[in-house]
N, C-alpha and C. Protein backbone atom coordinates (compact mmCIF):
# COMPACT_ATOMS: atom_id res chain seq x y z
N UNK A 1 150.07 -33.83 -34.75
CA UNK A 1 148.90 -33.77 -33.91
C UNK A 1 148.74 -35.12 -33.22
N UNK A 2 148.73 -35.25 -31.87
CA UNK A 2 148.81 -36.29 -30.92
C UNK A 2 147.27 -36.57 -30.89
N UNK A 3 146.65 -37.64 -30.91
CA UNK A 3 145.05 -38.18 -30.77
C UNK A 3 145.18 -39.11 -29.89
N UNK A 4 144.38 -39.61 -29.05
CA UNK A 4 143.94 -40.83 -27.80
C UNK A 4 143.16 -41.66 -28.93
N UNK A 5 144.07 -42.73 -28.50
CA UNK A 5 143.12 -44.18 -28.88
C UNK A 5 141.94 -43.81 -28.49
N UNK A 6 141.08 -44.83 -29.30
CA UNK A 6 139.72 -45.19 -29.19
C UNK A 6 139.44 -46.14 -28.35
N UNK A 7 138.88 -45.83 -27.22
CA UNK A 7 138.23 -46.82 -26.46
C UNK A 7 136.88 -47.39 -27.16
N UNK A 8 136.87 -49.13 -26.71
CA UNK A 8 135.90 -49.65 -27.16
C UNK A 8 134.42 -48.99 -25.97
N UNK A 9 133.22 -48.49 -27.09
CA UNK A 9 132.09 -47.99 -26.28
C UNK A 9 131.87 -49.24 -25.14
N UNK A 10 131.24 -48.29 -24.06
CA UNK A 10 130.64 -49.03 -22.88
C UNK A 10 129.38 -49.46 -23.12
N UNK A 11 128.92 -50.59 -22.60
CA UNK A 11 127.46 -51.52 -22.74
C UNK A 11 126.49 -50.66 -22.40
N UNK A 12 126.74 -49.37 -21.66
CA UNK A 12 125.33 -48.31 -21.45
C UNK A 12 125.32 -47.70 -22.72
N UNK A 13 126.24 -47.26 -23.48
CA UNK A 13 126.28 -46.03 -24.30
C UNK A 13 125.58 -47.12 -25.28
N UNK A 14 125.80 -48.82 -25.50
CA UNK A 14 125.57 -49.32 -27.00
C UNK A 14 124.08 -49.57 -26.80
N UNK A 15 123.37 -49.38 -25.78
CA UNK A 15 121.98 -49.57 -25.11
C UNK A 15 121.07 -48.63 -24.87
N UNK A 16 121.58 -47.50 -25.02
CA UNK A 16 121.31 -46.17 -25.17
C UNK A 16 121.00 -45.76 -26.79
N UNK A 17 122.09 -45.81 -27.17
CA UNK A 17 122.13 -45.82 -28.95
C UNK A 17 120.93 -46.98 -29.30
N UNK A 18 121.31 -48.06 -29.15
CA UNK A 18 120.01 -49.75 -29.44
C UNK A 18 118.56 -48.74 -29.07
N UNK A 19 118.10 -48.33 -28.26
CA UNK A 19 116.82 -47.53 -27.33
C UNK A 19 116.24 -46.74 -28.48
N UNK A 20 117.53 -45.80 -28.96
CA UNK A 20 117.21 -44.33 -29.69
C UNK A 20 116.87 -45.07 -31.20
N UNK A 21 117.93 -46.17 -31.13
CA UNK A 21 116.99 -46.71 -32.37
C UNK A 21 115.84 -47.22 -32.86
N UNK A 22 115.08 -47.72 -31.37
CA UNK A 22 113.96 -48.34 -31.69
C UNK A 22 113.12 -47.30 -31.46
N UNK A 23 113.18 -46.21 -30.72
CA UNK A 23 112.71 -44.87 -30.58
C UNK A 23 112.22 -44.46 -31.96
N UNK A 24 113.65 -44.25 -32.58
CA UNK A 24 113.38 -43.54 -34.09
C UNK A 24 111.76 -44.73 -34.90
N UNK A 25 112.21 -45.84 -34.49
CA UNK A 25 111.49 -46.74 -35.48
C UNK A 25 110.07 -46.30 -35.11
N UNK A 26 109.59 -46.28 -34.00
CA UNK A 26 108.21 -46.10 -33.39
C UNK A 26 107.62 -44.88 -33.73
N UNK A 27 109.16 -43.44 -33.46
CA UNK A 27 108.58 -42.10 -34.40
C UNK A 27 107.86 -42.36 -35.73
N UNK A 28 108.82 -43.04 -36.38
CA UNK A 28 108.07 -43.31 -37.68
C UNK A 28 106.69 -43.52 -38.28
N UNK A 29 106.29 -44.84 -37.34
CA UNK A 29 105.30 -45.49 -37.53
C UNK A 29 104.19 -44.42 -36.85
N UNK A 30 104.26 -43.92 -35.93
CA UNK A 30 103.39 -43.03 -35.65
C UNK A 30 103.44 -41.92 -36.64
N UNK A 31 104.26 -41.33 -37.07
CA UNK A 31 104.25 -39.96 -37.63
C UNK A 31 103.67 -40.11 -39.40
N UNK A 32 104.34 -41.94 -39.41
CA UNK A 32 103.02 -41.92 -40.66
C UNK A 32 101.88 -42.18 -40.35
N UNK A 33 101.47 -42.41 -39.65
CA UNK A 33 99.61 -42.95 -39.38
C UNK A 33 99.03 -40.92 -39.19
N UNK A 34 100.04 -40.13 -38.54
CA UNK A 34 99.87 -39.17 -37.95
C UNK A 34 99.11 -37.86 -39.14
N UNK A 35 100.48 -38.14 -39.97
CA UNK A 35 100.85 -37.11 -41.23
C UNK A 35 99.35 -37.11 -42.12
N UNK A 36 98.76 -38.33 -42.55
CA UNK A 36 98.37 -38.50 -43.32
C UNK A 36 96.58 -38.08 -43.01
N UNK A 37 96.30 -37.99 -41.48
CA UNK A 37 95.46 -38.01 -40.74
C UNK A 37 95.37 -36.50 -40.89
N UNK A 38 96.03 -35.63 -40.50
CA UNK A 38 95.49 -34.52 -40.51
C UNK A 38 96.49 -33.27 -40.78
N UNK A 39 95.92 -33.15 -42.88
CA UNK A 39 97.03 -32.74 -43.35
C UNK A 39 96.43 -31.78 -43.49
N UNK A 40 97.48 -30.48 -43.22
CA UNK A 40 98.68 -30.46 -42.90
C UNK A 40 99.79 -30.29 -41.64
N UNK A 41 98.48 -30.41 -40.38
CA UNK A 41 98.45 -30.01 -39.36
C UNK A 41 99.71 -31.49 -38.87
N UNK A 42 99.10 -32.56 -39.18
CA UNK A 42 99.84 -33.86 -39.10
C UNK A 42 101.15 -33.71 -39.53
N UNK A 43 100.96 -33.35 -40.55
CA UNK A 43 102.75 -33.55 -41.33
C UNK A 43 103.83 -32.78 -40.72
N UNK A 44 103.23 -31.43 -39.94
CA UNK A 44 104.31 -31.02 -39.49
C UNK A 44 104.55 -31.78 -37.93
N UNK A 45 103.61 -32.01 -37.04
CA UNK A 45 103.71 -33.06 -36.21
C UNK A 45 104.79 -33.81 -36.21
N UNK A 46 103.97 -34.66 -37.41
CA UNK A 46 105.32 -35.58 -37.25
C UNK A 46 106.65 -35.15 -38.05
N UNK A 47 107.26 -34.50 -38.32
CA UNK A 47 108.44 -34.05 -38.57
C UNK A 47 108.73 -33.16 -37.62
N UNK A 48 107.89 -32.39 -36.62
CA UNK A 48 108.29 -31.77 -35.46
C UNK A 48 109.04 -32.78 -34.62
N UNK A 49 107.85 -34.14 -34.30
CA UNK A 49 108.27 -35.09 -33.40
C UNK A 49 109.79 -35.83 -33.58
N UNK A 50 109.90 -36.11 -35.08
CA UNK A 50 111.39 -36.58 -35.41
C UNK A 50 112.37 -35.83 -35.10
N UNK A 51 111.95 -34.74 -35.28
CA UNK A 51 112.94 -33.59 -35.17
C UNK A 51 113.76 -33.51 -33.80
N UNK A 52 112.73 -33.48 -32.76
CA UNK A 52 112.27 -33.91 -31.67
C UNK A 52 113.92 -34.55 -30.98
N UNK A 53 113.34 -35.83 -31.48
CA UNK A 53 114.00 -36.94 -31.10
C UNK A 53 115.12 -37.01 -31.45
N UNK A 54 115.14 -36.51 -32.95
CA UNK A 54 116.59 -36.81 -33.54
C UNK A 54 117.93 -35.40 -32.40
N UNK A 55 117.63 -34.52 -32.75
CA UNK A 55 117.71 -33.44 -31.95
C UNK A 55 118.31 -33.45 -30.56
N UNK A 56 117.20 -34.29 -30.07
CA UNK A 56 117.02 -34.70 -27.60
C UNK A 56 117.95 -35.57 -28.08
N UNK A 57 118.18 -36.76 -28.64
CA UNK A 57 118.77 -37.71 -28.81
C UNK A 57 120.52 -37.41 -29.01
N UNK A 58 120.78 -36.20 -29.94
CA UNK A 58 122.13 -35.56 -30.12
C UNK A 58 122.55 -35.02 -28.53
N UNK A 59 121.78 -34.33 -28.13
CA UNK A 59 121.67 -33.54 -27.09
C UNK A 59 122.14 -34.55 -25.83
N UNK A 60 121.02 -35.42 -25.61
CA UNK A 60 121.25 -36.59 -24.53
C UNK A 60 122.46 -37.14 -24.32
N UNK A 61 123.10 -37.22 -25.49
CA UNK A 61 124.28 -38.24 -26.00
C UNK A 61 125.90 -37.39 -25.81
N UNK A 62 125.40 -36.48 -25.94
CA UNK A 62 126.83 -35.68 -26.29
C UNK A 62 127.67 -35.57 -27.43
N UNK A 63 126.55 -36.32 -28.51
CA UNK A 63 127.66 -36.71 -29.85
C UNK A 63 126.85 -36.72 -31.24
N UNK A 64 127.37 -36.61 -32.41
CA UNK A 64 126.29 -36.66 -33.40
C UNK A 64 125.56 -37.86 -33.27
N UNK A 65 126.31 -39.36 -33.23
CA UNK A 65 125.50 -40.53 -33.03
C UNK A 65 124.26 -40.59 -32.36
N UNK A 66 124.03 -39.91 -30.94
CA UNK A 66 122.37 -39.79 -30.91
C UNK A 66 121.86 -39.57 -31.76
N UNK A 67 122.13 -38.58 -32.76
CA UNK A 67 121.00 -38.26 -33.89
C UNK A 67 120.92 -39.16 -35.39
N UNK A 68 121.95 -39.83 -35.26
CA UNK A 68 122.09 -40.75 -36.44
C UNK A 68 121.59 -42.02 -35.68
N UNK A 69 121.63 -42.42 -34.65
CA UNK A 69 120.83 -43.93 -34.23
C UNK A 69 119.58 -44.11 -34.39
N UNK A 70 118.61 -43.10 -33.82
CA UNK A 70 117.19 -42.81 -34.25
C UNK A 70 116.91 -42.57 -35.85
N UNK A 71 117.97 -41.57 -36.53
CA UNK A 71 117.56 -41.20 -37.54
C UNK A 71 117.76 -42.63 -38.34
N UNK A 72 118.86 -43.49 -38.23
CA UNK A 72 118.25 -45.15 -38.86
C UNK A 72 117.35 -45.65 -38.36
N UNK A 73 117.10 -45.37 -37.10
CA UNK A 73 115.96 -46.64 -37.10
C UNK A 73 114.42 -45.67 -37.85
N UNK A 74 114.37 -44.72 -37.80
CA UNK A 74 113.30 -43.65 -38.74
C UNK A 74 113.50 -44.52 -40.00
N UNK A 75 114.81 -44.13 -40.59
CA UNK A 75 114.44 -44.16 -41.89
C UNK A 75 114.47 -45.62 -42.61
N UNK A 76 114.72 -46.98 -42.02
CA UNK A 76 114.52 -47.82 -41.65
C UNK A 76 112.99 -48.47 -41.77
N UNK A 77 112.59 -48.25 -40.45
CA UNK A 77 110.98 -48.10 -40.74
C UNK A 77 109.82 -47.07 -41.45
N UNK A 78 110.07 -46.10 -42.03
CA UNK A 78 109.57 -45.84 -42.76
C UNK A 78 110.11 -46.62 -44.50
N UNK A 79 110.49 -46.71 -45.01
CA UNK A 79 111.07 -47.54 -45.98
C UNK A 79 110.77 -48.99 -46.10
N UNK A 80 110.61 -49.32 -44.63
CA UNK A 80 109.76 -50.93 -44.93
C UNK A 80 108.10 -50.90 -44.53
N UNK A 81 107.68 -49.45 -44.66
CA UNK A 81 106.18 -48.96 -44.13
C UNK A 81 105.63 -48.67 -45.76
N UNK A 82 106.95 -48.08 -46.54
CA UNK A 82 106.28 -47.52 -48.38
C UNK A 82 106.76 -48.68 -49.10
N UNK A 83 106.59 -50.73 -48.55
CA UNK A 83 106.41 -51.42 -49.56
C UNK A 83 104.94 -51.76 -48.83
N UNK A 84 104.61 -52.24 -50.59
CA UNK A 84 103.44 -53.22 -50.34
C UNK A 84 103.03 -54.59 -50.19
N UNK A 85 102.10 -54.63 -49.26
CA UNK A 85 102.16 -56.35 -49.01
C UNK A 85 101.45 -57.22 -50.15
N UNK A 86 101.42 -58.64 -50.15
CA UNK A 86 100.85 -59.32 -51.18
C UNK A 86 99.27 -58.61 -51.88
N UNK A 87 99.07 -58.43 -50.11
CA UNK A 87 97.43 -58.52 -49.75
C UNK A 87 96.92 -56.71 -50.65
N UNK A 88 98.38 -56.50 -51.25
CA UNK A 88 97.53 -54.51 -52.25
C UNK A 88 97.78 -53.84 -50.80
N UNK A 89 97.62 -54.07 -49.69
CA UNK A 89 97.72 -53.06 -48.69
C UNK A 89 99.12 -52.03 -48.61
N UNK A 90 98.77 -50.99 -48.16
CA UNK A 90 100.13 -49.92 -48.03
C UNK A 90 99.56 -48.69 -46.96
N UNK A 91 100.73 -48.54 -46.63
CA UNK A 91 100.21 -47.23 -45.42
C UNK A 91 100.26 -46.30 -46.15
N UNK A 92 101.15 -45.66 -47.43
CA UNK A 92 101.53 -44.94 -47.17
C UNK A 92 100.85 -44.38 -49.20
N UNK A 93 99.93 -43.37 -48.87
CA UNK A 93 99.40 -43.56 -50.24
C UNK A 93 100.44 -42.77 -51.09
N UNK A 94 100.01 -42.22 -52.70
CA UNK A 94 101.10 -41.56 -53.21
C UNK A 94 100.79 -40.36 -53.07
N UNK A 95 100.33 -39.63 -52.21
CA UNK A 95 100.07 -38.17 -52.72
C UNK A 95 101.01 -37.51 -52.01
N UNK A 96 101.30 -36.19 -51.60
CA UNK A 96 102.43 -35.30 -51.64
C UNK A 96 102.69 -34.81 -50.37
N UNK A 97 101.55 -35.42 -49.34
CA UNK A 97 101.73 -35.66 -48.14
C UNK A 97 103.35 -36.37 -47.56
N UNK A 98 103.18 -37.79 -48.11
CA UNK A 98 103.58 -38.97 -47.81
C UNK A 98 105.16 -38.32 -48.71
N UNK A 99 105.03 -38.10 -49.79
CA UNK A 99 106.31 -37.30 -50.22
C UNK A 99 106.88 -36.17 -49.36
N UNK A 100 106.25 -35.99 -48.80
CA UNK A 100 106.91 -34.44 -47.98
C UNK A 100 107.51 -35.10 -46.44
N UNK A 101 106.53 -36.31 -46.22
CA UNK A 101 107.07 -36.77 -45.05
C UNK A 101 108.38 -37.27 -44.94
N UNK A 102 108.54 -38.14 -46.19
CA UNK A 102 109.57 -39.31 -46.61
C UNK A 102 111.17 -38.05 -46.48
N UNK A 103 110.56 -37.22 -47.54
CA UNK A 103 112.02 -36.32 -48.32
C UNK A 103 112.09 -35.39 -46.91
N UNK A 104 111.19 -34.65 -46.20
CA UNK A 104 110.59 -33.84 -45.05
C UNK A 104 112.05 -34.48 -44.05
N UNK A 105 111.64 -36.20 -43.69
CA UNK A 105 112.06 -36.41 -42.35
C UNK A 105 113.52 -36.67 -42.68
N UNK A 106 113.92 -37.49 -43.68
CA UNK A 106 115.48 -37.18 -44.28
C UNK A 106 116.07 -35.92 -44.11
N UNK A 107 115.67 -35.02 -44.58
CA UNK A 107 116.22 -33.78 -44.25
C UNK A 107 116.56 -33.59 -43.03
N UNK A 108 115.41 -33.21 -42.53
CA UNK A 108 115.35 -32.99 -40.53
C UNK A 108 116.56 -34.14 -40.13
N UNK A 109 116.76 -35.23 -40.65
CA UNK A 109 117.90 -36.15 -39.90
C UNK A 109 118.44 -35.61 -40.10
N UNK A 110 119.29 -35.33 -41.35
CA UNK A 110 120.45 -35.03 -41.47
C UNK A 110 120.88 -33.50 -40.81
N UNK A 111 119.71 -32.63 -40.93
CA UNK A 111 120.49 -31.16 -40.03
C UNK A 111 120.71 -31.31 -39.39
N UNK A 112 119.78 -32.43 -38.45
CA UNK A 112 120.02 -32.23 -36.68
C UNK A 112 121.20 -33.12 -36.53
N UNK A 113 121.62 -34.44 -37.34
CA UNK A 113 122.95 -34.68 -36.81
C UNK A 113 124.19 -33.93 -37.77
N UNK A 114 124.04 -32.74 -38.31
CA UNK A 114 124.64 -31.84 -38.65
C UNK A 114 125.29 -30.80 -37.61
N UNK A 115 124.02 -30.47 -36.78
CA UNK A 115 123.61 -29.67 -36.02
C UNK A 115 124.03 -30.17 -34.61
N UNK A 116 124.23 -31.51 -34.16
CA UNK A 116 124.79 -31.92 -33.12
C UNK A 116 125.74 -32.01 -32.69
N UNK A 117 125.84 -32.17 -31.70
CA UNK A 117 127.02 -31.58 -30.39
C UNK A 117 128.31 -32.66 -31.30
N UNK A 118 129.63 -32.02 -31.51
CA UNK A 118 130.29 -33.17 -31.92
C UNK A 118 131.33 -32.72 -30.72
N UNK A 119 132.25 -33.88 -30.53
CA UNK A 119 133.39 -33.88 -29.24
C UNK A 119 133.86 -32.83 -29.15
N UNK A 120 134.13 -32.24 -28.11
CA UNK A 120 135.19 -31.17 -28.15
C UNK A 120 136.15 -31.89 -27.17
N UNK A 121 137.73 -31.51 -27.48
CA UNK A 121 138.69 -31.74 -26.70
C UNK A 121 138.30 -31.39 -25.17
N UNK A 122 139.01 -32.10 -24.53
CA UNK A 122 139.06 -31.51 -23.06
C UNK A 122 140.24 -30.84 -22.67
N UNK A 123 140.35 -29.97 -21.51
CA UNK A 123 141.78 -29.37 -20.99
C UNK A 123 140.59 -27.95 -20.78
N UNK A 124 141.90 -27.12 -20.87
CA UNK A 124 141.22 -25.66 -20.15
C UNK A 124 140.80 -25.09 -21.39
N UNK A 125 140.03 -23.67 -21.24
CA UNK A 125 139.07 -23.10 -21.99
C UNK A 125 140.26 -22.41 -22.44
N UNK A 126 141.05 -21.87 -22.93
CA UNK A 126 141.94 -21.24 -23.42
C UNK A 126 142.45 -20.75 -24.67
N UNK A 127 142.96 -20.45 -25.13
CA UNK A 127 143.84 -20.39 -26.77
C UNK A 127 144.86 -20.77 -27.01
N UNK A 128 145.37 -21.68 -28.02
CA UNK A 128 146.61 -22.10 -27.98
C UNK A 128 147.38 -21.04 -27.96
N UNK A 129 148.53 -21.22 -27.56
CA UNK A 129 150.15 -20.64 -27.91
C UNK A 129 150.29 -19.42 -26.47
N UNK A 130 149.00 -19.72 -25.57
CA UNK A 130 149.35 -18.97 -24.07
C UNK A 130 149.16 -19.94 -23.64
C-alpha cells in the first residue's frame, strides 16, 4: 500500500485549530456558569453548545482534529475551573449537576470526534479492481 508523505500543516490550518481551541475553552467557562444556573434546562445547554462546537468544528475542518482542538481546550478549562483557590472559592459545586457536566461533556467530545469527517482518499468515486 503506497501512502503520500505528510506535508508539514499550513499557518491557516495551525490558526484555525489555535481559534477552536480557545473556542472550546470559552464553551466551557460559559457552559459551567450556564449548567448550574438552570438545572436542568442549563445542563443540557451547555452540552448542546459543546456539542455544537465540537461537531461545526469537525465539520469546518474536514478532519477529526476540529473536534479534538476544542474538545482540549474544553476539557482543559473545565479541569482548571473544578480546582479550588486559596481564597475556599470554586465554581463548580459537588452536586450531580456539575458531575453530569464534567463526565456529560467528555463523552460528547469523544463521539463527535468519533463521529467526524476523517480523510478520505482522493481519485474517482469508483471500486477497486474496475
Amino acid at each position: 500500500m503506497l501512502t503520500q508523505p505528510l506535508s508539514p500543516p499550513s499557518a491557516v490550518r495551525i490558526v484555525v485549530h489555535l481559534g477552536l481551541f480557545v473556542l472550546g475553552a470559552v464553551v466551557a467557562v460559559a457552559g459551567a456558569l450556564v449548567q448550574s444556573g438552570w438545572f436542568p434546562g442549563g445542563l443540557l445547554l451547555a452540552l448542546a453548545g459543546a456539542a455544537g462546537l465540537f461537531l461545526g468544528g469537525s465539520r469546518a475542518t474536514g478532519g477529526r482534529a476540529g473536534a479534538v482542538a476544542p474538545a482540549a481546550g474544553w476539557m482543559i478549562a473545565v479541569v482548571l475551573l473544578t480546582a479550588s483557590r486559596p481564597e475556599g472559592d470554586f465554581l463548580f459545586a459537588a452536586g450531580a449537576g456539575s458531575y453530569l457536566f464534567l463526565l456529560g461533556g467528555m463523552a460528547v467530545a469523544v463521539m463527535c470526534a468519533t463521529l467526524g469527517q476523517g480523510r478520505q482518499p482522493g481519485g474517482a468515486a469508483a471500486r477497486l479492481g474496475k
